[in-house]
N, C-alpha and C. Protein backbone atom coordinates (compact mmCIF):
# COMPACT_ATOMS: atom_id res chain seq x y z
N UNK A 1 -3.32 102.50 27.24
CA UNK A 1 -3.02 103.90 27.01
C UNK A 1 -1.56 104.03 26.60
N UNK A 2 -1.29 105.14 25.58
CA UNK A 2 0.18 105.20 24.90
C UNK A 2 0.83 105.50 26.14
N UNK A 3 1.97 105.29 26.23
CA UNK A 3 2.94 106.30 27.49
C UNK A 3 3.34 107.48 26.84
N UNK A 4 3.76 107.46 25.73
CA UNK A 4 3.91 108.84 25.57
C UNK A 4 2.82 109.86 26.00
N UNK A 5 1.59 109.71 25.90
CA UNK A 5 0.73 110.48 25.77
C UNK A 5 0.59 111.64 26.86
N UNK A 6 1.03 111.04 27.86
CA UNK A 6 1.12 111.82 29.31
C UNK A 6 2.35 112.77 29.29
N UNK A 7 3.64 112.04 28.92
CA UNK A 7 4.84 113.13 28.23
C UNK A 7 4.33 114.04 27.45
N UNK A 8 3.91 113.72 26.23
CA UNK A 8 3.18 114.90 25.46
C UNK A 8 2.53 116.13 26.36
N UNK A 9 1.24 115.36 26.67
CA UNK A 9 0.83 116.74 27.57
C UNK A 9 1.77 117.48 28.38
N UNK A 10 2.07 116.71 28.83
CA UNK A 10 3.32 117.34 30.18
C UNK A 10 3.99 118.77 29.50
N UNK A 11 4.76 118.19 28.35
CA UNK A 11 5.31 118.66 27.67
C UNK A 11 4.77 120.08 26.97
N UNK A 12 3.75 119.63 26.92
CA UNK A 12 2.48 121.42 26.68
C UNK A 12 2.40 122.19 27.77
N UNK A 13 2.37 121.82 28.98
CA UNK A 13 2.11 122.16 29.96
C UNK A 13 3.40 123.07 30.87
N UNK A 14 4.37 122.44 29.95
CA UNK A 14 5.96 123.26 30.32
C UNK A 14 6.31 124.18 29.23
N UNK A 15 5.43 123.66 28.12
CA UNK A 15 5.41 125.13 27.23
C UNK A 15 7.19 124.64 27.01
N UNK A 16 7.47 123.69 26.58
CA UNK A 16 8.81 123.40 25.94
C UNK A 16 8.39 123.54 25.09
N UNK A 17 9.81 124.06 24.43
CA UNK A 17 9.96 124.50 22.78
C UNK A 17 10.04 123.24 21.85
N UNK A 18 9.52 123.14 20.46
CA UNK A 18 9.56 122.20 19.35
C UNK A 18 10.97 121.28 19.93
N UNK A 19 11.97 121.94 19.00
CA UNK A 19 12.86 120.90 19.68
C UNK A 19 13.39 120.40 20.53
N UNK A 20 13.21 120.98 21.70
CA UNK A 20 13.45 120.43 22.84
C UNK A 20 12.22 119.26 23.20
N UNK A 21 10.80 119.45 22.59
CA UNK A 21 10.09 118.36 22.62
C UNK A 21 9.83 117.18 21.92
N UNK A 22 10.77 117.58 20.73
CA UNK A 22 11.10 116.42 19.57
C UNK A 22 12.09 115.55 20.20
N UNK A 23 12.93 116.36 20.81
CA UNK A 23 14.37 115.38 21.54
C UNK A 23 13.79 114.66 22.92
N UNK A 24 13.14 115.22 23.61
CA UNK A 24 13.01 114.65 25.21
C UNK A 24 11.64 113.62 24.73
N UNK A 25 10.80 113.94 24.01
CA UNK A 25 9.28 113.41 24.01
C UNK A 25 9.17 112.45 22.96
N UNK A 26 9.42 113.13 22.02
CA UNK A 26 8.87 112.38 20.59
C UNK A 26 9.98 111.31 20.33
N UNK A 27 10.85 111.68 20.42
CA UNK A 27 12.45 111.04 19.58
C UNK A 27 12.26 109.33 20.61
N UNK A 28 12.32 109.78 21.55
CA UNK A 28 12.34 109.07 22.88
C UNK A 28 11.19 107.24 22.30
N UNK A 29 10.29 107.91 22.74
CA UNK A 29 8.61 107.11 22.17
C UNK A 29 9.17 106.47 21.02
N UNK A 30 9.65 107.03 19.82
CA UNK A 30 9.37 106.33 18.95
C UNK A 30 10.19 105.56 18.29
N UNK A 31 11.36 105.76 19.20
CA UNK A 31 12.82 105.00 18.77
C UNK A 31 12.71 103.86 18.49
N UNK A 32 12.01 102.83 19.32
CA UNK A 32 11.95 101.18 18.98
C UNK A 32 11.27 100.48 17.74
N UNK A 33 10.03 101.66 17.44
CA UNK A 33 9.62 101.21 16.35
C UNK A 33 9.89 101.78 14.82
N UNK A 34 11.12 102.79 15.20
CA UNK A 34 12.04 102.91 14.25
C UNK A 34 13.35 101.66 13.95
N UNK A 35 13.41 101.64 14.95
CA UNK A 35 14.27 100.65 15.30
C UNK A 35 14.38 99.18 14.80
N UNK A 36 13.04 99.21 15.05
CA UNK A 36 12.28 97.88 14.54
C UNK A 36 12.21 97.52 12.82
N UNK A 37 11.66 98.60 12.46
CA UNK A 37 11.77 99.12 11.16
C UNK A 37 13.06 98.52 9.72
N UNK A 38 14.22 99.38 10.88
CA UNK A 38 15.64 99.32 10.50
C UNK A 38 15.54 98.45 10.68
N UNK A 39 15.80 97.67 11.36
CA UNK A 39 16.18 95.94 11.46
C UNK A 39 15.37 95.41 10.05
N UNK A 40 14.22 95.31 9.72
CA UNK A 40 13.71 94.61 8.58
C UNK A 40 14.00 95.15 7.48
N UNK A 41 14.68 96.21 7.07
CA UNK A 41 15.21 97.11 6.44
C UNK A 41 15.99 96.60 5.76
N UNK A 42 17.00 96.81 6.91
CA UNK A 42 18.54 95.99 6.55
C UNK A 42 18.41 94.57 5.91
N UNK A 43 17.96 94.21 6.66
CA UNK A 43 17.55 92.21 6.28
C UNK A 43 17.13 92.14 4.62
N UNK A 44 15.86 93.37 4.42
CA UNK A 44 15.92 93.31 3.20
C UNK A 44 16.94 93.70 2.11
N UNK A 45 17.68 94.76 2.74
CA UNK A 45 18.07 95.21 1.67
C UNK A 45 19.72 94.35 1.60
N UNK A 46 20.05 93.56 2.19
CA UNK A 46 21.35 92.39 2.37
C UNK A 46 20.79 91.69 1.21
N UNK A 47 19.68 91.27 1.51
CA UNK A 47 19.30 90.19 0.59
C UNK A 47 19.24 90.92 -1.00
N UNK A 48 19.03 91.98 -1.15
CA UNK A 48 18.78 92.36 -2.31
C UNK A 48 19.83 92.90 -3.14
N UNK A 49 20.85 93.45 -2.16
CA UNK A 49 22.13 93.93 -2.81
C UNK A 49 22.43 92.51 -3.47
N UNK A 50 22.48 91.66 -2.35
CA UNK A 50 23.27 90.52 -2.85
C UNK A 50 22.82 89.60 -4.40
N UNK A 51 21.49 89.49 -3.87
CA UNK A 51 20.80 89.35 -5.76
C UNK A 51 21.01 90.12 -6.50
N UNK A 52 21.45 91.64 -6.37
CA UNK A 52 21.53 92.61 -7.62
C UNK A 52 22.79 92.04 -8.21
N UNK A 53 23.74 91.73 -7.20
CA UNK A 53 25.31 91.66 -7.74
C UNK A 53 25.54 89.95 -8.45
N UNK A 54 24.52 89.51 -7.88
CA UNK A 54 24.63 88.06 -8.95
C UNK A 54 23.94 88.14 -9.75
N UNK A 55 23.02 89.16 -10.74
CA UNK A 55 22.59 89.55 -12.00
C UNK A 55 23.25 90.55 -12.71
N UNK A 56 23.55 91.38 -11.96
CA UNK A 56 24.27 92.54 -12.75
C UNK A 56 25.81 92.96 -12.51
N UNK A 57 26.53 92.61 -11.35
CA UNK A 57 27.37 93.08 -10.78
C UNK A 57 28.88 92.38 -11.18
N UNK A 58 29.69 93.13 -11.47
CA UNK A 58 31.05 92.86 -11.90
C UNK A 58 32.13 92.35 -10.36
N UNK A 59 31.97 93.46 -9.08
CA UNK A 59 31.92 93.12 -7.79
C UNK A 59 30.84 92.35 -6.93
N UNK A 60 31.58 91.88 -6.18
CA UNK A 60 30.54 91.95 -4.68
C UNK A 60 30.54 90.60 -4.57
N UNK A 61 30.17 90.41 -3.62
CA UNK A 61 30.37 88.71 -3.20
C UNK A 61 28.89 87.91 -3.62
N UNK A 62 27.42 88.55 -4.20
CA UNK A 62 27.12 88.07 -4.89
C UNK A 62 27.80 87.45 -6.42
N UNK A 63 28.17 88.01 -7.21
CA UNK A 63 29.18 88.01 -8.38
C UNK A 63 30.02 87.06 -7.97
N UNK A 64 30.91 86.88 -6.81
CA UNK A 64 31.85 85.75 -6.36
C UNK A 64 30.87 84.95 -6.54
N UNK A 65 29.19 84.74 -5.60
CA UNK A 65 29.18 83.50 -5.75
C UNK A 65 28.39 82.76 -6.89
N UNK A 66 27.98 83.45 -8.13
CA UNK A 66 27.41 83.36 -9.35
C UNK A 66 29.01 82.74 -9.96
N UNK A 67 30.11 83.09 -9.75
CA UNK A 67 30.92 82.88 -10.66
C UNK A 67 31.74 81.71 -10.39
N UNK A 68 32.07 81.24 -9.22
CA UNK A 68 32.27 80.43 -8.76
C UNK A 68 31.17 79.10 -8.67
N UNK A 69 29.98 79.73 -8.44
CA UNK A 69 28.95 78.39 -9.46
C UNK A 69 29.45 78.12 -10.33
N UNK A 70 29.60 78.87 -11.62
CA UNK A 70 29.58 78.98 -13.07
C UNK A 70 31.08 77.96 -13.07
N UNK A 71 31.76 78.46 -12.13
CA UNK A 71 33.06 77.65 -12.34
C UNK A 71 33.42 75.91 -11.45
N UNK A 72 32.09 75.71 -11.00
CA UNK A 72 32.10 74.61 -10.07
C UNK A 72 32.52 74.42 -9.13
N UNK A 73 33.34 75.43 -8.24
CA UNK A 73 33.92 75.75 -7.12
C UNK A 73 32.97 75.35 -5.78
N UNK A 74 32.51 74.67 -5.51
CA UNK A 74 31.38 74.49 -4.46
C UNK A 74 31.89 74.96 -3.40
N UNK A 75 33.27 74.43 -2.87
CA UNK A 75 33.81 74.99 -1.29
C UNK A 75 33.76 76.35 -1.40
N UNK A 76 34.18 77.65 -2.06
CA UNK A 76 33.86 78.92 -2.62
C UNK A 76 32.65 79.25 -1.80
N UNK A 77 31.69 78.42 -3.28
CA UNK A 77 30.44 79.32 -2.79
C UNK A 77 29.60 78.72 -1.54
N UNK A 78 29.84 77.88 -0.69
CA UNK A 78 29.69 76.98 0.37
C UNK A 78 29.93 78.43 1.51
N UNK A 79 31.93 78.67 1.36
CA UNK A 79 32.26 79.41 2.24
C UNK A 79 30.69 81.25 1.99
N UNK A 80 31.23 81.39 1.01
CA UNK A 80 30.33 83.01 0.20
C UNK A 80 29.34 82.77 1.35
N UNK A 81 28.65 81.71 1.24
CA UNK A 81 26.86 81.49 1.52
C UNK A 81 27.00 81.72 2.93
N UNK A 82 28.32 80.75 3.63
CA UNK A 82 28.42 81.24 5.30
C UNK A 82 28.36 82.62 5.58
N UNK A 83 29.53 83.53 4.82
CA UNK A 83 29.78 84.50 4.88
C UNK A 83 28.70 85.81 4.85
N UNK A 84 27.71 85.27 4.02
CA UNK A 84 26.51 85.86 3.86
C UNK A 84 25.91 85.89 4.62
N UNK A 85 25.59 84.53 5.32
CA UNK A 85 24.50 84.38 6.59
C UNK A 85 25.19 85.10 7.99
N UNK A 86 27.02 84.99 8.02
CA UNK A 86 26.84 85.75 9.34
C UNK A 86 26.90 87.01 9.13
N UNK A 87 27.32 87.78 8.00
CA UNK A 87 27.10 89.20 8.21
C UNK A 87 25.86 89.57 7.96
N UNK A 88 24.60 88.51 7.39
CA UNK A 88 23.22 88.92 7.96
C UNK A 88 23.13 89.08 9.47
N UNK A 89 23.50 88.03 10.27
CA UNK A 89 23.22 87.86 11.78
C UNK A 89 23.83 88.46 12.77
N UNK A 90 25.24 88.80 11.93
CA UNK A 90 25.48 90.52 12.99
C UNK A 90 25.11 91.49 12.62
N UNK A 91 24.53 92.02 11.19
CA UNK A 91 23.63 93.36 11.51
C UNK A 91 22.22 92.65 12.13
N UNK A 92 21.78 91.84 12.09
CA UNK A 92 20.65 91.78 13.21
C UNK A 92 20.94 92.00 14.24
N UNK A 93 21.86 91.54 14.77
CA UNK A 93 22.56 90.85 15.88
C UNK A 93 22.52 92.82 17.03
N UNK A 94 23.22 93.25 15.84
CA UNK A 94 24.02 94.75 16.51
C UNK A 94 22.52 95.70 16.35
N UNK A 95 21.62 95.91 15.79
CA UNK A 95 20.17 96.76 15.62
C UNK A 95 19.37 95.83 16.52
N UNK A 96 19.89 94.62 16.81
CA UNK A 96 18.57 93.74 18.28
C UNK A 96 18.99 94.47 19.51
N UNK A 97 20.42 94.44 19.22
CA UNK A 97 21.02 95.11 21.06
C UNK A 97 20.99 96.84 21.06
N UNK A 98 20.76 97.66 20.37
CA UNK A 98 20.85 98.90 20.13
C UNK A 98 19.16 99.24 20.17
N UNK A 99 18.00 98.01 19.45
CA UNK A 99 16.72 97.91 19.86
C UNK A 99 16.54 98.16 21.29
N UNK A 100 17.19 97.15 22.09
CA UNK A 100 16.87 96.57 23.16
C UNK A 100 17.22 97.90 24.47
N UNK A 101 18.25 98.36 24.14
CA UNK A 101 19.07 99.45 24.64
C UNK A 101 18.24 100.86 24.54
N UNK A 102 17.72 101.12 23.83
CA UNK A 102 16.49 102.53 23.25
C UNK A 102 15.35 101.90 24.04
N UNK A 103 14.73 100.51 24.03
CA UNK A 103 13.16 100.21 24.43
C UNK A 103 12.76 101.17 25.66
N UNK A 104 11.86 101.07 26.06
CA UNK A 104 11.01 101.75 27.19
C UNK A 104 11.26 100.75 27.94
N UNK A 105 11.79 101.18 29.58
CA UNK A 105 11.69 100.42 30.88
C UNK A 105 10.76 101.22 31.88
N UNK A 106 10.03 100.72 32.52
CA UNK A 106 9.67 101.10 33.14
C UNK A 106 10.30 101.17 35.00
C-alpha cells in the first residue's frame, strides 16, 4: 500500500486547503522520485552538453578536449577527461545526498 495514500485521505478529512496539501502531502511523497529523476537528468544532460561543445562549440571544455586531440596534447585531454568524470561524480554525488535527505523514514 502507497504511504501517501493514508496522508491523502487524512488530508480530506481536515478539509486542508490545495496548497497547504500540495506542500504537507503531495510535495512530501513525491520528492524522491523527482529526485531520482534529476539525478539521471543531470548525468544525461553532462554528457550531452559536453558532446555538443566538441561538435559545435567554440567554448567549453568539450572544445578544449576536441582541440587538444587535434593538437596531440594527450596530458590536456587526459587531465579534461578527469575533470569531466569528477564533476560528473559530484553532481551525482550532491542529488544522492539531497535524495537521501528528502527519502521517507519511517
Amino acid at each position: 500500500m502507497d504511504a501517501a495514500l493514508p496522508l491523502h485521505d487524512l488530508a480530506a478529512i481536515l478539509q486542508l486547503s490545495w496548497p497547504r496539501r500540495l506542500l504537507t502531502v503531495i510535495l512530501p511523497a513525491a520528492a524522491p522520485a523527482i529526485l531520482a529523476g534529476l539525478r539521471i537528468s543531470v548525468g544525461s544532460a553532462w554528457v550531452a552538453i559536453v558532446a555538443a561543445e566538441m561538435l559545435i562549440g567554440g567554448t567549453g571544455i568539450g572544445y578544449f578536449v576536441w582541440n587538444e586531440w587535434n593538437n596531440l596534447a594527450l596530458t590536456s585531454v587526459i587531465f579534461a577527461i578527469l575533470a569531466i568524470g569528477v564533476i560528473g561524480v559530484l553532481l551525482d554525488a550532491v542529488l544522492g545526498r539531497l535524495s537521501r535527505r528528502l527519502a521517507y523514514q519511517e
